[in-house]
Protein backbone atom coordinates (compact mmCIF):
# COMPACT_ATOMS: atom_id res chain seq x y z
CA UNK A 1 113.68 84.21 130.17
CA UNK A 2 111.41 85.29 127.20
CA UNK A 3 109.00 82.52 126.43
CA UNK A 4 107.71 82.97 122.36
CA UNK A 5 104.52 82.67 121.91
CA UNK A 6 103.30 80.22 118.91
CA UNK A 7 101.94 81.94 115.88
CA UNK A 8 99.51 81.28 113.74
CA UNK A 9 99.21 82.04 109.74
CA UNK A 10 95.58 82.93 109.10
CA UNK A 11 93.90 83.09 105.79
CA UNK A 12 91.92 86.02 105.41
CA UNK A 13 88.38 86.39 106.02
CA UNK A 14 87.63 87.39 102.30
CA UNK A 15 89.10 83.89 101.44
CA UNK A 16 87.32 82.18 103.71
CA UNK A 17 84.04 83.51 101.80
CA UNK A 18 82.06 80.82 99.41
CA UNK A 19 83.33 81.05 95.77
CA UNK A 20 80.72 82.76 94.32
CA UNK A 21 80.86 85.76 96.84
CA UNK A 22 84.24 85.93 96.76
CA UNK A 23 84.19 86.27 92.86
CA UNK A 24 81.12 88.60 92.83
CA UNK A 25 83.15 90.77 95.37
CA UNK A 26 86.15 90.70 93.59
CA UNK A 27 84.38 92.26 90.40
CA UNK A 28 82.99 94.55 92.12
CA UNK A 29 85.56 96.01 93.79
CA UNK A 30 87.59 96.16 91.01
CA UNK A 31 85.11 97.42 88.71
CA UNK A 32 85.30 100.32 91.44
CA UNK A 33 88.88 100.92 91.38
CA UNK A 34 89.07 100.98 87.94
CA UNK A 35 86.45 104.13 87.73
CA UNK A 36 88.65 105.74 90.49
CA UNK A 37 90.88 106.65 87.21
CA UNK A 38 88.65 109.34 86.07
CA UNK A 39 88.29 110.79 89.17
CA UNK A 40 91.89 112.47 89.46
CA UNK A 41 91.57 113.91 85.97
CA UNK A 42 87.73 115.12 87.19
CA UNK A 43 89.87 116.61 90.04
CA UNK A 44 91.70 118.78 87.72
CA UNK A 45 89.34 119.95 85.81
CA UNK A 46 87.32 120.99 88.73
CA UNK A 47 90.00 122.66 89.61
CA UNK A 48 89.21 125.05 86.72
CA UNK A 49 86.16 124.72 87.21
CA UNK A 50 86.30 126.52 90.63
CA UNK A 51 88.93 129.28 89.27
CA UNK A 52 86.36 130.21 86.53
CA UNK A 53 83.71 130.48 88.73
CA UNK A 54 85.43 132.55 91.20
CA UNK A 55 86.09 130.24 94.33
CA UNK A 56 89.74 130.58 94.71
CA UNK A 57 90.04 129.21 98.65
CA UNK A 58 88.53 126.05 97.48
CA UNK A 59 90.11 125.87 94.17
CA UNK A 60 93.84 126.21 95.30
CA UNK A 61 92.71 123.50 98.75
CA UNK A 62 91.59 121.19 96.35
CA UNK A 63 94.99 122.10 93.77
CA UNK A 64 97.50 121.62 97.48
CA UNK A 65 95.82 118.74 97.70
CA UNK A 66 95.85 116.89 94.33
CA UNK A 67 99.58 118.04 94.58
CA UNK A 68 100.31 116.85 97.70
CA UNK A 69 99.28 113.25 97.14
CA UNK A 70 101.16 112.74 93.79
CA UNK A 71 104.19 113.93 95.27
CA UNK A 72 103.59 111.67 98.72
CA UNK A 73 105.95 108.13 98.20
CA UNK A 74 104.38 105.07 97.96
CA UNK A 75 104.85 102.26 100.65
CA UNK A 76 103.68 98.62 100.56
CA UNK A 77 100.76 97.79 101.84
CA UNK A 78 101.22 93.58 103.42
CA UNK A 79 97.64 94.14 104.71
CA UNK A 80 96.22 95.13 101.38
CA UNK A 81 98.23 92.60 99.40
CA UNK A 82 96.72 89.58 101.04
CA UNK A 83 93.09 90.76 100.89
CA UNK A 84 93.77 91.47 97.16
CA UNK A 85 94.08 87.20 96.60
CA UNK A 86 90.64 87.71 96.22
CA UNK A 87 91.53 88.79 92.71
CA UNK A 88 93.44 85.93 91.89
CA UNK A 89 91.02 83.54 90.24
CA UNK A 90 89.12 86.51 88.79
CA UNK A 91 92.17 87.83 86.88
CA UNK A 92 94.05 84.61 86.68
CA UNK A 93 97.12 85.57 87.95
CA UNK A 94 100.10 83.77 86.11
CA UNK A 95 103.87 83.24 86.68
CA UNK A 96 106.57 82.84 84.66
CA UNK A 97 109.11 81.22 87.19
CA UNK A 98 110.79 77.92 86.52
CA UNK A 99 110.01 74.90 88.91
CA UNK A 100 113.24 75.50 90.54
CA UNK A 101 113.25 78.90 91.05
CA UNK A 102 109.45 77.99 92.34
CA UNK A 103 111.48 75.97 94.99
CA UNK A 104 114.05 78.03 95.44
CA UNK A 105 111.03 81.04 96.66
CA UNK A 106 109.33 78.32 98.75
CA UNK A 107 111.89 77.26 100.63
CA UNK A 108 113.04 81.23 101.17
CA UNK A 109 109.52 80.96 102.59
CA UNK A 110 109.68 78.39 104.77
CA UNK A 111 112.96 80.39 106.26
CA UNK A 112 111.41 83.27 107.13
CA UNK A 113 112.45 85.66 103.64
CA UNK A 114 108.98 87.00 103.29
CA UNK A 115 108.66 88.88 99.66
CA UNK A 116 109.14 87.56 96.60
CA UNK A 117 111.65 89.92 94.93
C-alpha cells in the first residue's frame, strides 16, 4: 500500500516580505520589464547595424536567434504566476465576476480544478 503524504500550500517567499518591500520590489521589477520592450526592436536594428559594418557571422547568430524565439510557443509558467501576486496591490488587479460565479471558481478550487479559465 501507497501511503500519501500530506501537502502543504505555501505562500511565497516574496509575499511573505513586509509591505513596503514587497511594493518597492514590485515597481521595480516591473519598471524593468517594461524597458525589456525596447530591447527586441534594439535587437533588430543591431542587426543592421552589424550587416553595415561588415560582421555577417554575428549579424545572421544574432538574426537565427531573434527568429528563433518569436517563433518558439509559449507555455504557462505556475511558478512565475504566483511570484507575480507581488503585483497585485501595485496594479490593483480587478475582476469582473459575479459573486456566484466567484463561488462557483472557489469551490472548483477547493476540488482540485486548479486554473481559472
Amino acid at each position: 500500500a501507497t501511503t500519501l503524504r500530506e501537502c502543504e500550500i505555501r505562500e511565497p517567499w516574496l509575499l511573505q516580505l513586509p509591505p513596503q518591500l514587497r511594493d518597492a520590489l514590485a515597481w521595480t521589477v516591473l519598471t524593468g520589464v517594461c524597458s525589456l520592450y525596447y530591447i527586441i526592436p534594439a535587437a533588430y536594428v543591431s542587426v543592421a547595424a552589424l550587416l553595415f559594418t561588415g560582421r555577417l557571422m554575428a549579424a545572421a547568430t544574432t538574426a537565427v536567434v531573434l527568429t528563433s524565439l518569436s517563433i518558439l510557443p509559449m507555455r504557462p509558467w505556475p511558478a512565475t504566476r504566483r511570484a507575480a501576486q507581488i503585483f497585485y496591490p501595485v496594479l490593483r488587479v480587478r475582476h469582473n465576476a459575479s459573486a456566484e460565479r466567484i463561488a462557483v471558481l472557489m469551490e472548483e478550487w477547493r476540488g482540485g480544478h486548479r486554473y481559472i479559465p
